[in-house]
PDB file of N, CA and C in Angstrom:
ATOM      1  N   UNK A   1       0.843  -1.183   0.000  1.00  0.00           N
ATOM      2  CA  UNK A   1       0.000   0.000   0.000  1.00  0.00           C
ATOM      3  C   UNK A   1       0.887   1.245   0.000  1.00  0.00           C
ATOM      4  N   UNK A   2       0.175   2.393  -0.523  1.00  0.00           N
ATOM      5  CA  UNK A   2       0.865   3.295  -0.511  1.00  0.00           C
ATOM      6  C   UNK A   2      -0.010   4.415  -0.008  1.00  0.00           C
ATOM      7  N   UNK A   3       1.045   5.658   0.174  1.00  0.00           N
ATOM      8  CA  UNK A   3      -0.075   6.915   0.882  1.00  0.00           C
ATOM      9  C   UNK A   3       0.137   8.392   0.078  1.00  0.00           C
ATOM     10  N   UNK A   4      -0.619   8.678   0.022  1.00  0.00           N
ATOM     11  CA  UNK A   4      -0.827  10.305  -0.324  1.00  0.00           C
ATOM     12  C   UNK A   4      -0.645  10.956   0.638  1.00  0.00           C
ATOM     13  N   UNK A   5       0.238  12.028   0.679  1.00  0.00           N
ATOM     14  CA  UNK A   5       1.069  12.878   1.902  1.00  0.00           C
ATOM     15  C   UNK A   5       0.509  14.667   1.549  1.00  0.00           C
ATOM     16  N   UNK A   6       0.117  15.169   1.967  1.00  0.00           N
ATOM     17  CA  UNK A   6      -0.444  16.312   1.321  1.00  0.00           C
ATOM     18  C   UNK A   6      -0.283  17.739   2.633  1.00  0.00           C
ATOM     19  N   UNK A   7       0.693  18.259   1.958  1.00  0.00           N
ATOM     20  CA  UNK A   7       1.419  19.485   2.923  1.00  0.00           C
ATOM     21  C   UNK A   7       0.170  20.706   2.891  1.00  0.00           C
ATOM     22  N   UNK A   8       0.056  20.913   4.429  1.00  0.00           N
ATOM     23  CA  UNK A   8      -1.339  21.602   4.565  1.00  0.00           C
ATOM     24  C   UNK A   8      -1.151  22.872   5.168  1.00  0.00           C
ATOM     25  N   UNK A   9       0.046  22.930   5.962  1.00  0.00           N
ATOM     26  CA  UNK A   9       0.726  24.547   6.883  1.00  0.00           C
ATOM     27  C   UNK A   9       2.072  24.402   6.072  1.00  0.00           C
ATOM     28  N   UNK A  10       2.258  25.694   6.652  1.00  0.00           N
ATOM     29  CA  UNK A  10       3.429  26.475   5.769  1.00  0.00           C
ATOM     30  C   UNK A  10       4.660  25.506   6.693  1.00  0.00           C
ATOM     31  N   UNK A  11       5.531  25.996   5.871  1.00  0.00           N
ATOM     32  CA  UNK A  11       7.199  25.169   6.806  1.00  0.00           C
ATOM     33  C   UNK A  11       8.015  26.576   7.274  1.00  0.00           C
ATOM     34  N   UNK A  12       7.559  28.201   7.157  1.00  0.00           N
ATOM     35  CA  UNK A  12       7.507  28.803   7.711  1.00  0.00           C
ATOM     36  C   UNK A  12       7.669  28.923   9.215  1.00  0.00           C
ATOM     37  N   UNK A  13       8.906  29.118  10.170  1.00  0.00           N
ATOM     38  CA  UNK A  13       9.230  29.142  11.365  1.00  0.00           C
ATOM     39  C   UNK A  13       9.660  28.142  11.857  1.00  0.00           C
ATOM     40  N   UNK A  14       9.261  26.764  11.351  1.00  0.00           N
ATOM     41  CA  UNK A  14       9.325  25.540  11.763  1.00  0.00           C
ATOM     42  C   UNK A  14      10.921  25.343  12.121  1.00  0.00           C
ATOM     43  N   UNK A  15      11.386  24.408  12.947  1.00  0.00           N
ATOM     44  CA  UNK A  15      13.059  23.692  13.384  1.00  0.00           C
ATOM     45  C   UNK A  15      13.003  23.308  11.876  1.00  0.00           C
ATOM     46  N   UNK A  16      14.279  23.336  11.784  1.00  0.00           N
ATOM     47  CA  UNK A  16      15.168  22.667  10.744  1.00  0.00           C
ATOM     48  C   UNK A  16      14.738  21.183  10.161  1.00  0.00           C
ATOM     49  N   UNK A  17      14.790  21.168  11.108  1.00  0.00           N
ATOM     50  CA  UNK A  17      14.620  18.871  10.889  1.00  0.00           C
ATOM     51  C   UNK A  17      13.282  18.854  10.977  1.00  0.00           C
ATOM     52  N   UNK A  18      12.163  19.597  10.888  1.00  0.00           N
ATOM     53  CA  UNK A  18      11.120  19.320  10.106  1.00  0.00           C
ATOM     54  C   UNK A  18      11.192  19.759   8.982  1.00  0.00           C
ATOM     55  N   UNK A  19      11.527  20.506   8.611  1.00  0.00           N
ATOM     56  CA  UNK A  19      12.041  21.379   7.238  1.00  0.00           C
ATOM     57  C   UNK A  19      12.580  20.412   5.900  1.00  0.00           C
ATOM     58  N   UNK A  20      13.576  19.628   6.680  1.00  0.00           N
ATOM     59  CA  UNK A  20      14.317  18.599   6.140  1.00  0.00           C
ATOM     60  C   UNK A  20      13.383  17.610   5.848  1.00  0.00           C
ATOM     61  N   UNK A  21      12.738  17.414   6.898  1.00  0.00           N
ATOM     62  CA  UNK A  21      11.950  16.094   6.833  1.00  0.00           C
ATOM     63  C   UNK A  21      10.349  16.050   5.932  1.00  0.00           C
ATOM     64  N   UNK A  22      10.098  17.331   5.826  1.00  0.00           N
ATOM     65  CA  UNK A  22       8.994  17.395   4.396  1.00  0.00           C
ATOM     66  C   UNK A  22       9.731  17.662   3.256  1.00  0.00           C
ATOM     67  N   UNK A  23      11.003  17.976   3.101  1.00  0.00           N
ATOM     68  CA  UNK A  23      11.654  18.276   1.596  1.00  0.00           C
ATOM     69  C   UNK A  23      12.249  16.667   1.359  1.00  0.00           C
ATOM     70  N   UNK A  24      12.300  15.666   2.510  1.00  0.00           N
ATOM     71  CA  UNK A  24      12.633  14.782   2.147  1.00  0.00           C
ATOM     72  C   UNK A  24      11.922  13.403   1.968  1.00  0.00           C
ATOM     73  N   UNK A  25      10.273  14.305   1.746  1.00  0.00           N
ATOM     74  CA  UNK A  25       9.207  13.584   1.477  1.00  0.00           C
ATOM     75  C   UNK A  25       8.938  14.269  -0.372  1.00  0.00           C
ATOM     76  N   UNK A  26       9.590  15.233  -0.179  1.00  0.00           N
ATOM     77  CA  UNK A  26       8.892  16.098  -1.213  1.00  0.00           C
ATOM     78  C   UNK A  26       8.233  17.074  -1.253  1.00  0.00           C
ATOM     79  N   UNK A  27       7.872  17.548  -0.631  1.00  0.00           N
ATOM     80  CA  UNK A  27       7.405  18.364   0.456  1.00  0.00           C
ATOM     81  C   UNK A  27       7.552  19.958   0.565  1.00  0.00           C
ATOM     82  N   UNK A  28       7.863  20.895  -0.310  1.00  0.00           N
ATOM     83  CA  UNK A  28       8.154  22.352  -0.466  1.00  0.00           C
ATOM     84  C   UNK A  28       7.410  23.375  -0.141  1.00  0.00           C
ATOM     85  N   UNK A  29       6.251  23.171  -0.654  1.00  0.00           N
ATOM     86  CA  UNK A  29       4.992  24.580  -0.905  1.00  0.00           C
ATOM     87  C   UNK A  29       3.864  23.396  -0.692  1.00  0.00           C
ATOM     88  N   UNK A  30       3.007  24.491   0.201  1.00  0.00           N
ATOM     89  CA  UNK A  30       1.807  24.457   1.089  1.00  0.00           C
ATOM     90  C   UNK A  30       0.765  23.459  -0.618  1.00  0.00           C
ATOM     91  N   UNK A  31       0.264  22.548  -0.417  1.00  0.00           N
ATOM     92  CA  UNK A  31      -0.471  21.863  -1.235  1.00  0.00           C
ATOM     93  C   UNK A  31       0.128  20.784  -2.320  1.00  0.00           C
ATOM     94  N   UNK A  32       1.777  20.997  -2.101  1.00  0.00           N
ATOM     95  CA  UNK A  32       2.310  19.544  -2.911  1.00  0.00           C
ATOM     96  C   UNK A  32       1.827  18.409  -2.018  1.00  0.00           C
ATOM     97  N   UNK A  33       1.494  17.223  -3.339  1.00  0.00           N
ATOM     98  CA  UNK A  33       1.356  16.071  -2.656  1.00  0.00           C
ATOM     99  C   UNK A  33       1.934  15.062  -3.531  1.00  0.00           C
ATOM    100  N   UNK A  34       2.562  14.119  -2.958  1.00  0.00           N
ATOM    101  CA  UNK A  34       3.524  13.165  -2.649  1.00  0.00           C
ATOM    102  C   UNK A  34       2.954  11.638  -2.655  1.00  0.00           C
ATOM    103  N   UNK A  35       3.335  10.997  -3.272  1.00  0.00           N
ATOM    104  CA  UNK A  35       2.958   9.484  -3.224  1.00  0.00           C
ATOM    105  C   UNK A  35       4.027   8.601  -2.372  1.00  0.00           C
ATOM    106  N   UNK A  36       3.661   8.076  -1.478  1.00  0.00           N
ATOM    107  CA  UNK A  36       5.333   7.270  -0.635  1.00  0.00           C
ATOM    108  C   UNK A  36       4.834   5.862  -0.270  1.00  0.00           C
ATOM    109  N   UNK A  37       5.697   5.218  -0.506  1.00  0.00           N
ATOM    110  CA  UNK A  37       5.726   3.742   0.068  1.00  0.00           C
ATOM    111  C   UNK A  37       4.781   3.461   2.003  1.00  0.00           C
ATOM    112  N   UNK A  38       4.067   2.612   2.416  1.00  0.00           N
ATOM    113  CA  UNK A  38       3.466   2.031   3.851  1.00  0.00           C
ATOM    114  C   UNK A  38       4.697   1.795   4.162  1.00  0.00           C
ATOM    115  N   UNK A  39       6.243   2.370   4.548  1.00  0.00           N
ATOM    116  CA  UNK A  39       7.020   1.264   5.666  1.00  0.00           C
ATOM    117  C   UNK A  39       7.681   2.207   6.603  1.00  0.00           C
ATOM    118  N   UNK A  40       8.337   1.434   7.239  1.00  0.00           N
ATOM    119  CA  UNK A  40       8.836   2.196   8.714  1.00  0.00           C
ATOM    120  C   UNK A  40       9.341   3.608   8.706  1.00  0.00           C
ATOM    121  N   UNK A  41      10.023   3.842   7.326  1.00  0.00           N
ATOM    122  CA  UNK A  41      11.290   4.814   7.268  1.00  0.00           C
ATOM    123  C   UNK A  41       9.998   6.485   6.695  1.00  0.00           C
ATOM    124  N   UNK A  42       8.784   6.170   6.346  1.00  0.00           N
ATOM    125  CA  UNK A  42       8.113   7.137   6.216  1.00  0.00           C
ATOM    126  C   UNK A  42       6.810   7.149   7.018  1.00  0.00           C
ATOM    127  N   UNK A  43       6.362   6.162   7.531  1.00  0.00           N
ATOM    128  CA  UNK A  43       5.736   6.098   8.952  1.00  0.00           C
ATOM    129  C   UNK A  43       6.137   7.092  10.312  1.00  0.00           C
ATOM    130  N   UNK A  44       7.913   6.698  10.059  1.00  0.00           N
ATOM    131  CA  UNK A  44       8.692   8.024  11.085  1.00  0.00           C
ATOM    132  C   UNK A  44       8.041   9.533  10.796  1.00  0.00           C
ATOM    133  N   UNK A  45       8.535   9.547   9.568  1.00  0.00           N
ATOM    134  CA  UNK A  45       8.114  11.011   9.024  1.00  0.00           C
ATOM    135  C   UNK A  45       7.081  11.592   9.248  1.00  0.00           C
ATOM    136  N   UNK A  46       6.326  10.631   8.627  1.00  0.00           N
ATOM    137  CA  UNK A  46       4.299  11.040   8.958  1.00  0.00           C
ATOM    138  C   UNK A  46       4.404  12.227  10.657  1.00  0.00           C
ATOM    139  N   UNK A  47       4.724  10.563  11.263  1.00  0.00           N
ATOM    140  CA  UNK A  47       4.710  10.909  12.814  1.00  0.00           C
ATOM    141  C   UNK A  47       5.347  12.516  12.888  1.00  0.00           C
ATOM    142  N   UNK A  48       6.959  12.257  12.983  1.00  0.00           N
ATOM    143  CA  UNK A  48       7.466  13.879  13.207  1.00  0.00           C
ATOM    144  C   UNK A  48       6.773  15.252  12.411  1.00  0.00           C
ATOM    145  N   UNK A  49       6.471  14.956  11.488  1.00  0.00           N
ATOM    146  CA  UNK A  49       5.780  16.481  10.927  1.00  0.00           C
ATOM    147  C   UNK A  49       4.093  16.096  10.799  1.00  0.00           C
ATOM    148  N   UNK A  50       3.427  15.202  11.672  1.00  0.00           N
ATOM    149  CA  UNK A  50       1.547  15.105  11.428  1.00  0.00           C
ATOM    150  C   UNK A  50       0.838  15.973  11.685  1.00  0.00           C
ATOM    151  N   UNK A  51       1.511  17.162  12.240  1.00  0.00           N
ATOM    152  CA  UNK A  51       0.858  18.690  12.565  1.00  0.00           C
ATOM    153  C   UNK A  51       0.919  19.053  11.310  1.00  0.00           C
ATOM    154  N   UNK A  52       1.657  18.984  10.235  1.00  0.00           N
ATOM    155  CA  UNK A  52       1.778  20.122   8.699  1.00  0.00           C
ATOM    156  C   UNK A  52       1.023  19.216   7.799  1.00  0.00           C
ATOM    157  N   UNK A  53       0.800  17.951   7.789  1.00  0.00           N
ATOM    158  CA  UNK A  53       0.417  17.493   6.741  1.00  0.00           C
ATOM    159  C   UNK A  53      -0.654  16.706   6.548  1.00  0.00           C
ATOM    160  N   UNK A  54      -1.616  16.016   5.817  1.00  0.00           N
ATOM    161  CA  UNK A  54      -2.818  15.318   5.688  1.00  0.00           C
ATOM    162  C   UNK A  54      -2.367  13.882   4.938  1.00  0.00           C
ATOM    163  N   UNK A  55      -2.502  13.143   5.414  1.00  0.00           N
ATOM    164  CA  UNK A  55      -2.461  11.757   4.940  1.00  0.00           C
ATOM    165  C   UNK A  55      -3.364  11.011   4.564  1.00  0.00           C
ATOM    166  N   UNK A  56      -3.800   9.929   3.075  1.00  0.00           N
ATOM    167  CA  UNK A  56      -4.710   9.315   2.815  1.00  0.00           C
ATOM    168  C   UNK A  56      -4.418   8.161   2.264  1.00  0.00           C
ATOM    169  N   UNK A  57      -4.950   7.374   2.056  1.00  0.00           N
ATOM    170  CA  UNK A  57      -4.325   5.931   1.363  1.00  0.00           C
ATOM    171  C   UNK A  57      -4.392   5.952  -0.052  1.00  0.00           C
ATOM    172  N   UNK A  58      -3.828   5.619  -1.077  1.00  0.00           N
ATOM    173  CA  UNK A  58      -3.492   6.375  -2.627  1.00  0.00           C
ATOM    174  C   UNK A  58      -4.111   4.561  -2.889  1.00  0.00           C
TER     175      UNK A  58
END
């Protein structure tokens, strides 16, 4: 399975290593969305930035 990742707040003010961690989803400007693999290494991600972004099952 895979997920649709969909950046919903700005990355505006945010720490660094969330910053990193939506550009290293794909992640730039408020409404890109992103197709990513169900496994551990973007499960992390979800978790650390789930305040900025909307998740759905693709």
């Amino acid at each position: 399975m895979a997920k649709n990742i969909k950046l919903v707040k700005s990355l505006i003010g945010r720490k660094k290593d969330q910053i990193a961690t939506a550009e290293s989803l794909g992640l730039r400007k408020i409404g890109d969305v992103t197709v990513q693999p169900d496994n551990a290494q973007t499960q992390g991600k979800i978790n650390k930035i789930s305040h900025l972004i909307e998740v759905t099952e693709a």
